[in-house]
PDB file of N, CA and C in Angstrom:
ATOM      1  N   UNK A   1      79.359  94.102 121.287  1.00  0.00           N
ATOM      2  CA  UNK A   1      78.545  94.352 122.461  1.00  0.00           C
ATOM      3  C   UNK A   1      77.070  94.201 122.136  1.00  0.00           C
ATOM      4  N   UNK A   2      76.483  94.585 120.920  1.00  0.00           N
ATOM      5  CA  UNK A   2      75.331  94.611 120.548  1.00  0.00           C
ATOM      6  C   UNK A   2      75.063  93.400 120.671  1.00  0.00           C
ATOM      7  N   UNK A   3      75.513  92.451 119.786  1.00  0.00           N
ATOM      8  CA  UNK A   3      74.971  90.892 119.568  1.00  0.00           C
ATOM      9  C   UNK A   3      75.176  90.427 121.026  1.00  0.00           C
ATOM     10  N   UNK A   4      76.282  90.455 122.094  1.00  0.00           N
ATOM     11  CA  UNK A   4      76.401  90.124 122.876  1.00  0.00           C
ATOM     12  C   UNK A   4      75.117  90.461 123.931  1.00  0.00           C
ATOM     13  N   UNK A   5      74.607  91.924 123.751  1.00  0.00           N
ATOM     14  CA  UNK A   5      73.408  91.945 124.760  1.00  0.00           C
ATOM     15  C   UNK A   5      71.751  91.289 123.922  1.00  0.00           C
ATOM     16  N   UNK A   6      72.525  91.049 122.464  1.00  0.00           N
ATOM     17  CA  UNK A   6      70.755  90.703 122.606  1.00  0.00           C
ATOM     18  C   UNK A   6      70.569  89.046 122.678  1.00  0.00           C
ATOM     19  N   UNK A   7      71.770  88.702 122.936  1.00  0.00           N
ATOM     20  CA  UNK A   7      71.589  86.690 123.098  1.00  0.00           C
ATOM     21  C   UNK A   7      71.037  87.040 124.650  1.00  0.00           C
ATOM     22  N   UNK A   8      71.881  88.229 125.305  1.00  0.00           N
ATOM     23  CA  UNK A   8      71.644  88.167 126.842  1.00  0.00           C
ATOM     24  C   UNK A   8      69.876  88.097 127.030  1.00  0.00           C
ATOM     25  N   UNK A   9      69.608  89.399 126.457  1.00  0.00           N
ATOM     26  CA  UNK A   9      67.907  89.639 126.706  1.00  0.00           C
ATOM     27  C   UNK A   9      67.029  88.231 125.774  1.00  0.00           C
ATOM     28  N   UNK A  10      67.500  87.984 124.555  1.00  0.00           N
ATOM     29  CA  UNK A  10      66.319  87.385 124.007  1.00  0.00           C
ATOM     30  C   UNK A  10      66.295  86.028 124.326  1.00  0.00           C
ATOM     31  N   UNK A  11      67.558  85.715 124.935  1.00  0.00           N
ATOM     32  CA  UNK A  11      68.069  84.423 125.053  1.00  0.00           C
ATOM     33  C   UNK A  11      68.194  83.386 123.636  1.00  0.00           C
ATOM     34  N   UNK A  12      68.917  84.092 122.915  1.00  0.00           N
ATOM     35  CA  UNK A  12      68.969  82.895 122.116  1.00  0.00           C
ATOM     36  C   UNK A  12      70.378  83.165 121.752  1.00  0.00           C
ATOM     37  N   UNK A  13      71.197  82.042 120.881  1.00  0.00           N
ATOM     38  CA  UNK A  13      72.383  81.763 120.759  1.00  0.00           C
ATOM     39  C   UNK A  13      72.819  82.271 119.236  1.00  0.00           C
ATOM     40  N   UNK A  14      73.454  83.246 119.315  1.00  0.00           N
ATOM     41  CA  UNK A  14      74.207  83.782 117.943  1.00  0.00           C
ATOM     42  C   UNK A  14      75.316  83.034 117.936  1.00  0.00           C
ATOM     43  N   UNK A  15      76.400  82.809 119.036  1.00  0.00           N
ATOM     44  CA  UNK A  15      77.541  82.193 118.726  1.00  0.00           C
ATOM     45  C   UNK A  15      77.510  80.736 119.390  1.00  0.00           C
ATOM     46  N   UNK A  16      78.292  80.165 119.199  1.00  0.00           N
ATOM     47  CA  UNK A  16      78.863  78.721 119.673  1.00  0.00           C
ATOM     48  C   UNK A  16      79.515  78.835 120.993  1.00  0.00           C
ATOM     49  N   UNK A  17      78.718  78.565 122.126  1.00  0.00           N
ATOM     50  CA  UNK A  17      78.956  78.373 123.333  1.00  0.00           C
ATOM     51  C   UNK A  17      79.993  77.483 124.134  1.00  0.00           C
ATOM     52  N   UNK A  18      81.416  77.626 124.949  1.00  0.00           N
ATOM     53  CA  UNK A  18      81.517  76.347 125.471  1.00  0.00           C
ATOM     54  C   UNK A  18      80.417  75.728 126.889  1.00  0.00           C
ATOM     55  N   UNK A  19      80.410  74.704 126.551  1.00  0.00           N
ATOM     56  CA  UNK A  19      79.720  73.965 127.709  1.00  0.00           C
ATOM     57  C   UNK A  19      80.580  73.764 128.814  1.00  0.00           C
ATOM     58  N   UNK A  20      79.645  74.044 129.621  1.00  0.00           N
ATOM     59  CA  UNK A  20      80.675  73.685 131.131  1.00  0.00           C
ATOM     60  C   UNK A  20      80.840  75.224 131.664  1.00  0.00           C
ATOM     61  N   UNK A  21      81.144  75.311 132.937  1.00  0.00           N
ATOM     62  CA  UNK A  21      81.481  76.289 133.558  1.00  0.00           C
ATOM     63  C   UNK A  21      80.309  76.879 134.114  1.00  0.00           C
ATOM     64  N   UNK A  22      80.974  78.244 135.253  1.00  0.00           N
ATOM     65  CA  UNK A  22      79.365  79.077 135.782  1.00  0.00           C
ATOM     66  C   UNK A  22      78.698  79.710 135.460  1.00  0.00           C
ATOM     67  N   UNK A  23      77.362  79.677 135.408  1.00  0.00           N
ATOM     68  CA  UNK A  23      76.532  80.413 134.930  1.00  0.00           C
ATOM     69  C   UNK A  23      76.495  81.832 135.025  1.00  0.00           C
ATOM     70  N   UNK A  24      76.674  82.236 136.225  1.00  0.00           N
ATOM     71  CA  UNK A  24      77.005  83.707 136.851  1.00  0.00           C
ATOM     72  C   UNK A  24      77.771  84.286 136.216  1.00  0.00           C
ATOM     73  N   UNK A  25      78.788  83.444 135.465  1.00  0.00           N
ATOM     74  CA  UNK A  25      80.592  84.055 135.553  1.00  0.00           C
ATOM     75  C   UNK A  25      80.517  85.835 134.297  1.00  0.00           C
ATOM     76  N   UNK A  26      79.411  84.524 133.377  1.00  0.00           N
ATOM     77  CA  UNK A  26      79.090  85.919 132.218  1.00  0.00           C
ATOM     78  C   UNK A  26      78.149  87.010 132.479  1.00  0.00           C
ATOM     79  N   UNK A  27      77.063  86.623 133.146  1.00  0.00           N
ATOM     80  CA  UNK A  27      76.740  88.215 133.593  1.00  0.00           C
ATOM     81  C   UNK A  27      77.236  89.204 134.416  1.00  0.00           C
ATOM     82  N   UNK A  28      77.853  88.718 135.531  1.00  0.00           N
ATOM     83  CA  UNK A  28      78.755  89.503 136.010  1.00  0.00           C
ATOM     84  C   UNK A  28      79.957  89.570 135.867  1.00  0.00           C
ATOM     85  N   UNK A  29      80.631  89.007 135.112  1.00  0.00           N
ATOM     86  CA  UNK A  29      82.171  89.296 134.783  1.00  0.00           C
ATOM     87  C   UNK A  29      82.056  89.944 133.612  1.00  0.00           C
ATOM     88  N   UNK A  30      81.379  89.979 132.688  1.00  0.00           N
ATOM     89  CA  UNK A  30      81.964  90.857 131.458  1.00  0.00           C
ATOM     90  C   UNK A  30      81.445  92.291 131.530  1.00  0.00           C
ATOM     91  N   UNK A  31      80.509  92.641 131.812  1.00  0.00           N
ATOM     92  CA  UNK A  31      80.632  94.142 132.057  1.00  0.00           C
ATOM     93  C   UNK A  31      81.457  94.423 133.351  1.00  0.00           C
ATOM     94  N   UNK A  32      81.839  93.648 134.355  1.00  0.00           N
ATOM     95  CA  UNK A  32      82.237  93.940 135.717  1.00  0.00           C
ATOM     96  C   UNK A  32      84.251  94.422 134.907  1.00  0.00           C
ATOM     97  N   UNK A  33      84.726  93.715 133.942  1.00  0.00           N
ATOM     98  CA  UNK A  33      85.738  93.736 133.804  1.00  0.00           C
ATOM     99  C   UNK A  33      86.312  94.838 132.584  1.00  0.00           C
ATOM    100  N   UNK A  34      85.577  94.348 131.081  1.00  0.00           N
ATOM    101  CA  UNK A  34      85.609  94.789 130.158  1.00  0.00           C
ATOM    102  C   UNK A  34      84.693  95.273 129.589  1.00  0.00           C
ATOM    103  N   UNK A  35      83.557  96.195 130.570  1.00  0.00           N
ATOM    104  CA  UNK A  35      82.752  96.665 129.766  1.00  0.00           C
ATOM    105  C   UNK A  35      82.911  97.985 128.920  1.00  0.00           C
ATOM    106  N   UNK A  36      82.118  98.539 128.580  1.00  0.00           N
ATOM    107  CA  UNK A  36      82.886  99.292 127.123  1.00  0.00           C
ATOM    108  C   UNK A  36      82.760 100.706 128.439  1.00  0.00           C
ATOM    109  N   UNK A  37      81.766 101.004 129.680  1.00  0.00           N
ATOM    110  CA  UNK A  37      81.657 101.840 130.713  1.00  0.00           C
ATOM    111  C   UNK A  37      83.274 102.129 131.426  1.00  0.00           C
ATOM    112  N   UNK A  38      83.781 101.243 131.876  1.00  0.00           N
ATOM    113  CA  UNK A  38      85.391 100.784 131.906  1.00  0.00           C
ATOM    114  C   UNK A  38      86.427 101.577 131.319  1.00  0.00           C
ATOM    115  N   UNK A  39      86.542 101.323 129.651  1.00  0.00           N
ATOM    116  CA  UNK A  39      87.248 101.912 128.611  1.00  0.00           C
ATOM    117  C   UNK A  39      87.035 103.332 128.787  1.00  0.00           C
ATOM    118  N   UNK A  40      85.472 103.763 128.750  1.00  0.00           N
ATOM    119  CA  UNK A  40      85.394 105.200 128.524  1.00  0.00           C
ATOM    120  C   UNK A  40      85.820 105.736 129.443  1.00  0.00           C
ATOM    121  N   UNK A  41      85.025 105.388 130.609  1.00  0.00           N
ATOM    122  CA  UNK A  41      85.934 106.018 132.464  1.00  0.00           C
ATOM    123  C   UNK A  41      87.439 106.451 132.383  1.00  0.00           C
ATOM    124  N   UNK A  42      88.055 105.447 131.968  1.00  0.00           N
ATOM    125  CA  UNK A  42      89.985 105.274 131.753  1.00  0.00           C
ATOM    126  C   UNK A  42      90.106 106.885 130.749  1.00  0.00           C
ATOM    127  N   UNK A  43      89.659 106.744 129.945  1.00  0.00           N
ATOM    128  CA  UNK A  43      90.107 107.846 129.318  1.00  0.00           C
ATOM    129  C   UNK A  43      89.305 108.900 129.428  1.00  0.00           C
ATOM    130  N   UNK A  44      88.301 109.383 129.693  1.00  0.00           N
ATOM    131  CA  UNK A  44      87.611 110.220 130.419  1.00  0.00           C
ATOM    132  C   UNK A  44      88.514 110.861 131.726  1.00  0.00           C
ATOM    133  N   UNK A  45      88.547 109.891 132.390  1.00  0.00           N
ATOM    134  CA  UNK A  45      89.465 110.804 133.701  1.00  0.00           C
ATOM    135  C   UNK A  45      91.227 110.882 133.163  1.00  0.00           C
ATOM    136  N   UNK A  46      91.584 110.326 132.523  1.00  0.00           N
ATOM    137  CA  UNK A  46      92.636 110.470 131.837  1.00  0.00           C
ATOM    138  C   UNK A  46      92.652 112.627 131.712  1.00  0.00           C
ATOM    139  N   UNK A  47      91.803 112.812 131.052  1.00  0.00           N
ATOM    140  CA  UNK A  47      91.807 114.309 130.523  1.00  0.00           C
ATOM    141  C   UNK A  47      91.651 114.859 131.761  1.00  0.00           C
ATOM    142  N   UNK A  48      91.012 114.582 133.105  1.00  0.00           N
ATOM    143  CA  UNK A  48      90.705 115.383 134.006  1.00  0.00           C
ATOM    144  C   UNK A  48      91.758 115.591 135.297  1.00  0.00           C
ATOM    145  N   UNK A  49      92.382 114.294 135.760  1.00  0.00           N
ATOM    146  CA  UNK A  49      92.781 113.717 136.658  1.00  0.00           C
ATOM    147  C   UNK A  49      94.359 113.323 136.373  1.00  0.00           C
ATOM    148  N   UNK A  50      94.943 113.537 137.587  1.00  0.00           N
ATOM    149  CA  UNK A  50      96.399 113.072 137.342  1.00  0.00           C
ATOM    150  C   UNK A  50      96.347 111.384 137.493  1.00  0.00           C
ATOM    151  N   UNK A  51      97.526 110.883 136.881  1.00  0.00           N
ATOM    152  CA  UNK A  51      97.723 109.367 137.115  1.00  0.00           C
ATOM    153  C   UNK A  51      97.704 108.609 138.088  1.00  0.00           C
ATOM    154  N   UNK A  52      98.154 109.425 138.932  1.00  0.00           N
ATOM    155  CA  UNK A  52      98.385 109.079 140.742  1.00  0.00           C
ATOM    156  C   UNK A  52      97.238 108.043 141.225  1.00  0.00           C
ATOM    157  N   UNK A  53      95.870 109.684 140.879  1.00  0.00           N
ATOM    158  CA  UNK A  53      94.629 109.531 141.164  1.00  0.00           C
ATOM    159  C   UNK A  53      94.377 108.636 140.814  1.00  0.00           C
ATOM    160  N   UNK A  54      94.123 108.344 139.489  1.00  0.00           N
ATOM    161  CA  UNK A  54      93.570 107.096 138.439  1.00  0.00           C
ATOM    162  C   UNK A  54      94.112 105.500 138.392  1.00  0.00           C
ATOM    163  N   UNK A  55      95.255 105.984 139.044  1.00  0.00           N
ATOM    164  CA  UNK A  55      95.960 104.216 138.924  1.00  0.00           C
ATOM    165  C   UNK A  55      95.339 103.527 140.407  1.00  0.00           C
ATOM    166  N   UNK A  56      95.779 105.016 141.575  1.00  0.00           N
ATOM    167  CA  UNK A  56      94.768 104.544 143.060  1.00  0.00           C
ATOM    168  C   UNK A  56      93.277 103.876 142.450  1.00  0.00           C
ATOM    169  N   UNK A  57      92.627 104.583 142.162  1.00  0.00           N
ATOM    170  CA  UNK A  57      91.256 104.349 141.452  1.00  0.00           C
ATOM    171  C   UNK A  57      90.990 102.679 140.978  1.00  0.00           C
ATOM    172  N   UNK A  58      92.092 102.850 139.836  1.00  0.00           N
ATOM    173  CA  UNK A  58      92.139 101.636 139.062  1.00  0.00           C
ATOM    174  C   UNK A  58      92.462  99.926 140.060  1.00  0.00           C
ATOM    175  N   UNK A  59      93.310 100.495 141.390  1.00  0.00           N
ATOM    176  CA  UNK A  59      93.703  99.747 142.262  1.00  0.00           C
ATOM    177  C   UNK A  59      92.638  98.912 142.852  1.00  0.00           C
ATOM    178  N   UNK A  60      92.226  99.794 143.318  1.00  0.00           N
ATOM    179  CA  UNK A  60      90.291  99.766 144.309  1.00  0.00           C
ATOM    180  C   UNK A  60      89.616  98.798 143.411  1.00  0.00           C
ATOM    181  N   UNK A  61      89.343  99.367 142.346  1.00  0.00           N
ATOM    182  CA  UNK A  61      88.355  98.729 141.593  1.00  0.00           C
ATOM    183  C   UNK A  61      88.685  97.096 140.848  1.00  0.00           C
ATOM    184  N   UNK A  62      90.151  97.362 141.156  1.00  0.00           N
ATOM    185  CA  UNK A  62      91.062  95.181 140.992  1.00  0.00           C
ATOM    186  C   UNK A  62      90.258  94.677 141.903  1.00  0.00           C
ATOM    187  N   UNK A  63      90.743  95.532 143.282  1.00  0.00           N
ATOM    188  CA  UNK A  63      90.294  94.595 144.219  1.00  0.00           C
ATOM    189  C   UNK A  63      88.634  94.350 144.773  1.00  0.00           C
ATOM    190  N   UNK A  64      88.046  95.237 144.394  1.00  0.00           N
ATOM    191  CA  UNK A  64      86.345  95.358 144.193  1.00  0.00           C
ATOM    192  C   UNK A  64      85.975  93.767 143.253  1.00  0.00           C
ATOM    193  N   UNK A  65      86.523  94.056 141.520  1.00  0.00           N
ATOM    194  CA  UNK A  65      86.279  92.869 140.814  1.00  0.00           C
ATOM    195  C   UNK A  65      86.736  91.510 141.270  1.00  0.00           C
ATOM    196  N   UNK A  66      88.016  91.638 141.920  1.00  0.00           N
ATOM    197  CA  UNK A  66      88.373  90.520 142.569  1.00  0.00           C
ATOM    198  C   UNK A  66      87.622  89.500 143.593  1.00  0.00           C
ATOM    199  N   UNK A  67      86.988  90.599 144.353  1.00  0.00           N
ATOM    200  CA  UNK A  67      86.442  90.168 145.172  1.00  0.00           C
ATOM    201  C   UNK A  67      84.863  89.192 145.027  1.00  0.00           C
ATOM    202  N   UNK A  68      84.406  89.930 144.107  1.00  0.00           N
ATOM    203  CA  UNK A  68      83.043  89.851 143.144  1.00  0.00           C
ATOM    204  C   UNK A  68      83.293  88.634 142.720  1.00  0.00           C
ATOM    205  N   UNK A  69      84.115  88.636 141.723  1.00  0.00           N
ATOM    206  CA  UNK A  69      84.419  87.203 140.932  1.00  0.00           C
ATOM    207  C   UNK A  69      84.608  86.184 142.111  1.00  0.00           C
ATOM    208  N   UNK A  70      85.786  86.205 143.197  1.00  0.00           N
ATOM    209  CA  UNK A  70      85.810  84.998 144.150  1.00  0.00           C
ATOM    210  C   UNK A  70      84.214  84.881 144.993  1.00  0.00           C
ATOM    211  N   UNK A  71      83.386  85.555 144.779  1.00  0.00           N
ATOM    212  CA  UNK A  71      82.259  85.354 145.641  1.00  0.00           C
ATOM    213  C   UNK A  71      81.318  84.936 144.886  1.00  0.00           C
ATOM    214  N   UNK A  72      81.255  84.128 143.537  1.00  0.00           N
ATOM    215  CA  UNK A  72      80.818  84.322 142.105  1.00  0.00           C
ATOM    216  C   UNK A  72      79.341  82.853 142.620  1.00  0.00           C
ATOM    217  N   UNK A  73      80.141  82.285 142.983  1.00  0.00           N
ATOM    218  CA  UNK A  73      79.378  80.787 143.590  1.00  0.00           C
ATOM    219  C   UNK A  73      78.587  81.286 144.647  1.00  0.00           C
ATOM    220  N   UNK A  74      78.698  82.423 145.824  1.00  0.00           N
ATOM    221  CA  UNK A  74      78.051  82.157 146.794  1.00  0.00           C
ATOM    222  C   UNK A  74      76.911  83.093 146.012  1.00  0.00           C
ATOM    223  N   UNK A  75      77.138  83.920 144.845  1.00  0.00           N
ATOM    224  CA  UNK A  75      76.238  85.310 144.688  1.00  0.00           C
ATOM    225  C   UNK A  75      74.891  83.992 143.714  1.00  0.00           C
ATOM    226  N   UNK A  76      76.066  83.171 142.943  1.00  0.00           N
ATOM    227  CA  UNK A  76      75.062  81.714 142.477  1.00  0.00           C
ATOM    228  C   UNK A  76      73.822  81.252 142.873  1.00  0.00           C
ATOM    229  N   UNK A  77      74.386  80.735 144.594  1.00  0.00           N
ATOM    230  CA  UNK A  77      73.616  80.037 145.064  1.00  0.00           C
ATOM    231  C   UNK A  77      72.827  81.075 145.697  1.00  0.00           C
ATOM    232  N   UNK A  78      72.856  81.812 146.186  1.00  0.00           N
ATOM    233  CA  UNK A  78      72.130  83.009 146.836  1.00  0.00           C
ATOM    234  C   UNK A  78      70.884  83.453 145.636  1.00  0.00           C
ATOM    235  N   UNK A  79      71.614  83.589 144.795  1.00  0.00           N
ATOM    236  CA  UNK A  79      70.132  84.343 143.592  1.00  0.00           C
ATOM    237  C   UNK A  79      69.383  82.990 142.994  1.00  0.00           C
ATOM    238  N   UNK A  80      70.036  81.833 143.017  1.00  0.00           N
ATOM    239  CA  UNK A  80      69.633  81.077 142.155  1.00  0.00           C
ATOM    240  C   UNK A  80      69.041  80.842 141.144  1.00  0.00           C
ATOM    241  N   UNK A  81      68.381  79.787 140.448  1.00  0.00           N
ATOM    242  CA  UNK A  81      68.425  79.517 138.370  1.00  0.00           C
ATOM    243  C   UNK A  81      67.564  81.091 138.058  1.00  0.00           C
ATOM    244  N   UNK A  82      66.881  81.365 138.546  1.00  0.00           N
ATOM    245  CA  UNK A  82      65.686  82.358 138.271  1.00  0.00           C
ATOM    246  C   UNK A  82      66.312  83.887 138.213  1.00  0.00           C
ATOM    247  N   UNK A  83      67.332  84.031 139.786  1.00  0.00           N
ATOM    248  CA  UNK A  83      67.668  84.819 139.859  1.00  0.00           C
ATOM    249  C   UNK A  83      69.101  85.279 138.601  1.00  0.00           C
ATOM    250  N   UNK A  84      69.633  84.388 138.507  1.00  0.00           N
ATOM    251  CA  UNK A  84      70.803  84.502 137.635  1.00  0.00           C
ATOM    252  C   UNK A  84      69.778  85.071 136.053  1.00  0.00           C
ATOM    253  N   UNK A  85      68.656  84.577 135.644  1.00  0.00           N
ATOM    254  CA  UNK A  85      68.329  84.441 134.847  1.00  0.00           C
ATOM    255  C   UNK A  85      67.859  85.954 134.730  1.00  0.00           C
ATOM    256  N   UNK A  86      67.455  86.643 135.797  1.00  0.00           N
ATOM    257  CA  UNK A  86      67.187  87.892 135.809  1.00  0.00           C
ATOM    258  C   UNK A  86      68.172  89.364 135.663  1.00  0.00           C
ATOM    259  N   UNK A  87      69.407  88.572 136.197  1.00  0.00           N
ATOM    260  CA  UNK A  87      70.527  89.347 136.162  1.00  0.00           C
ATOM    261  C   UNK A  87      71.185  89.169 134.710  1.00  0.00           C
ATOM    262  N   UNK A  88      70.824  88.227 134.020  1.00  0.00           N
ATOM    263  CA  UNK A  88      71.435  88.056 133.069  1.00  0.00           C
ATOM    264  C   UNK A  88      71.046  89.049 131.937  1.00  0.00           C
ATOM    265  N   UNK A  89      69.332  88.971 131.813  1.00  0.00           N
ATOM    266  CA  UNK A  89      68.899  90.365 131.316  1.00  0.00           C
ATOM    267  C   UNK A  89      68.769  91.570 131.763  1.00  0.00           C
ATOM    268  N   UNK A  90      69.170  91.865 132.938  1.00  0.00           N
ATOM    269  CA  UNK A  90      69.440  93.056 133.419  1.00  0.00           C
ATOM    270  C   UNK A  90      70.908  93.709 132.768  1.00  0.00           C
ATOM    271  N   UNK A  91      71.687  92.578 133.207  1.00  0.00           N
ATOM    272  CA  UNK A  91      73.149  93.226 132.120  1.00  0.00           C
ATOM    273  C   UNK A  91      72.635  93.082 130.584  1.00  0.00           C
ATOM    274  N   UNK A  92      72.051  92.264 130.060  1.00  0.00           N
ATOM    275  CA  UNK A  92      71.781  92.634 128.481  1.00  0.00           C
ATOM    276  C   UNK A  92      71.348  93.417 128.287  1.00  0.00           C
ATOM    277  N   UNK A  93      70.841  93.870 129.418  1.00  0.00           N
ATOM    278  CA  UNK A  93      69.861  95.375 128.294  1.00  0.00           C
ATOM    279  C   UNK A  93      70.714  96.418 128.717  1.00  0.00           C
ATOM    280  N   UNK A  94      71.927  96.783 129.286  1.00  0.00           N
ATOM    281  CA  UNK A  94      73.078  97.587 129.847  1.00  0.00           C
ATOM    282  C   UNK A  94      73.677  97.707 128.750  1.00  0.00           C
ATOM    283  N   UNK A  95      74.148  96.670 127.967  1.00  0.00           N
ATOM    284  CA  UNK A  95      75.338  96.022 126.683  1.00  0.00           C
ATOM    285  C   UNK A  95      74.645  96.775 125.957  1.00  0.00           C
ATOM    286  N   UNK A  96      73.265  96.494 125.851  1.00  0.00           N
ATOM    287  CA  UNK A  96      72.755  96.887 124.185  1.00  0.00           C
ATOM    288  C   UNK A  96      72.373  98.448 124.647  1.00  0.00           C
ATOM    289  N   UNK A  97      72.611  98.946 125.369  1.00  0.00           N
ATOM    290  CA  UNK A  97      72.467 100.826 125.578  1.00  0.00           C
ATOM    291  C   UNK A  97      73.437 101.294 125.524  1.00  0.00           C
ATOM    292  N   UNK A  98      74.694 100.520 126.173  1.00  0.00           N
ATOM    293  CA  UNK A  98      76.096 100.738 125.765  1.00  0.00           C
ATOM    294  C   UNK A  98      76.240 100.851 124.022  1.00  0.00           C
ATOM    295  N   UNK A  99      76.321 100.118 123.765  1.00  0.00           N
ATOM    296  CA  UNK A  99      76.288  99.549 122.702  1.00  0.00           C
ATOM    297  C   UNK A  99      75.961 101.130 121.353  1.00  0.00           C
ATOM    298  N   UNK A 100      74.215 100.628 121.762  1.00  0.00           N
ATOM    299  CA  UNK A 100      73.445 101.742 120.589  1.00  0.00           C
ATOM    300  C   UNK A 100      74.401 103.095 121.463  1.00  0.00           C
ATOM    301  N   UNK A 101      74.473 103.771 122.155  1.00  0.00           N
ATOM    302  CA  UNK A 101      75.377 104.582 122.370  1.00  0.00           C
ATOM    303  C   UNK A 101      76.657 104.752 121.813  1.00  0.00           C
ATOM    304  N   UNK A 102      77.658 104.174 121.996  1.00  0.00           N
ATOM    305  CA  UNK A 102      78.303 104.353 121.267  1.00  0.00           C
ATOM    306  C   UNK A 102      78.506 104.118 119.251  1.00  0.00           C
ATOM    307  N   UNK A 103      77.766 103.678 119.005  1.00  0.00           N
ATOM    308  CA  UNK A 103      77.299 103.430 117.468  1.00  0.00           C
ATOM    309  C   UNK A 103      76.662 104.900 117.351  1.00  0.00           C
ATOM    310  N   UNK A 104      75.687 105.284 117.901  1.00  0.00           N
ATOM    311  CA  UNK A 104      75.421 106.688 117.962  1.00  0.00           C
ATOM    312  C   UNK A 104      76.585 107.950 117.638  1.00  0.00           C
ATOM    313  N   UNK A 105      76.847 108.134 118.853  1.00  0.00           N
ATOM    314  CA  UNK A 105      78.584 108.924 119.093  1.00  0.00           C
ATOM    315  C   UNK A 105      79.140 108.755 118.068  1.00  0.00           C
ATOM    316  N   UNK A 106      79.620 107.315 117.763  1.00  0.00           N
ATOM    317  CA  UNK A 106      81.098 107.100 116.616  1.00  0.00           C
ATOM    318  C   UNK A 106      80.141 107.243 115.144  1.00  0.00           C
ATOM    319  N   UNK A 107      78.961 107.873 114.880  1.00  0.00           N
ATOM    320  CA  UNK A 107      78.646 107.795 113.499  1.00  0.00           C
ATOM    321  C   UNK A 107      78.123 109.196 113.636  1.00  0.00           C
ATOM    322  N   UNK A 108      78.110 109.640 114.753  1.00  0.00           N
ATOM    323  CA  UNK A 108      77.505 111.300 114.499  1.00  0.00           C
ATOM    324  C   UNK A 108      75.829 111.144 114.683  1.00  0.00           C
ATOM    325  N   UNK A 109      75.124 110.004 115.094  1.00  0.00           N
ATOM    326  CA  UNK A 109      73.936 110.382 114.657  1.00  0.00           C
ATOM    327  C   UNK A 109      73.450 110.855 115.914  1.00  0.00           C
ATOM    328  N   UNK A 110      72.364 111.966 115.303  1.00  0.00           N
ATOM    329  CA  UNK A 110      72.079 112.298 117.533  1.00  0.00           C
ATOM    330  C   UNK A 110      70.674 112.058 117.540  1.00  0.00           C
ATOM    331  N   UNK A 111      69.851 112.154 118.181  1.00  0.00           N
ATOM    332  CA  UNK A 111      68.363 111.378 118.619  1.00  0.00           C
ATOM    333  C   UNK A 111      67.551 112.799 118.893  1.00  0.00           C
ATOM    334  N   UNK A 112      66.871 112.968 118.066  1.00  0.00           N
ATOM    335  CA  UNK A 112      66.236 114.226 118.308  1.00  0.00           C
ATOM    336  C   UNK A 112      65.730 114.164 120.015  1.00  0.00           C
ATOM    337  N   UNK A 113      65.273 115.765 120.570  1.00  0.00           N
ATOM    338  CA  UNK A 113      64.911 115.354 121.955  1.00  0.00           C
ATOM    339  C   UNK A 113      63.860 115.648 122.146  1.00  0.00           C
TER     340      UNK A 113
END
């Protein structure tokens, strides 16, 4: 997640890209689907909430992403090169707070206040 948000913000290329495809698809599909916010939610309400609740929940939110993703071209052309370009570091800097957060948590270190 880390490396992933800082190609987002700094724009530059750590990994080997394929060419081709939408521009949109990665800023809003990868936190929209698998962001690490996602994972924690699931098991977070896991401890609180019966399954019932959570799978309804989980239902909604298919059809929320679903919907998002099929509208992926019109949200494209609507924000256009500039706008995508803005959203793109808006989710990078999400990844990399995600991110230093949990590296935080899973090593114990806490941030004085």
């Amino acid at each position: 997640l880390l490396l992933m948000g800082l190609e987002m913000v700094l724009g530059i290329q750590l990994f080997k890209h394929e060419s081709g495809g939408g521009g949109a698809i990665v800023p809003i599909a990868f936190p929209l689907i698998a962001g690490a916010g996602s994972i924690t939610t699931l098991l977070s309400l896991r401890a609180e909430y019966q399954i019932v609740n959570i799978l309804v929940a989980l239902s909604l939110n298919m059809i929320i992403v679903y919907l998002v993703l099929r509208l992926t071209t019109f949200f494209e052309r609507i924000l256009g090169p500039n706008g995508l370009h803005i959203l793109r570091k808006f989710f990078g800097i999400i990844l990399l707070a995600i991110s230093i957060k949990l590296f935080l948590s899973n090593t114990g270190i806490e941030i004085p206040k």
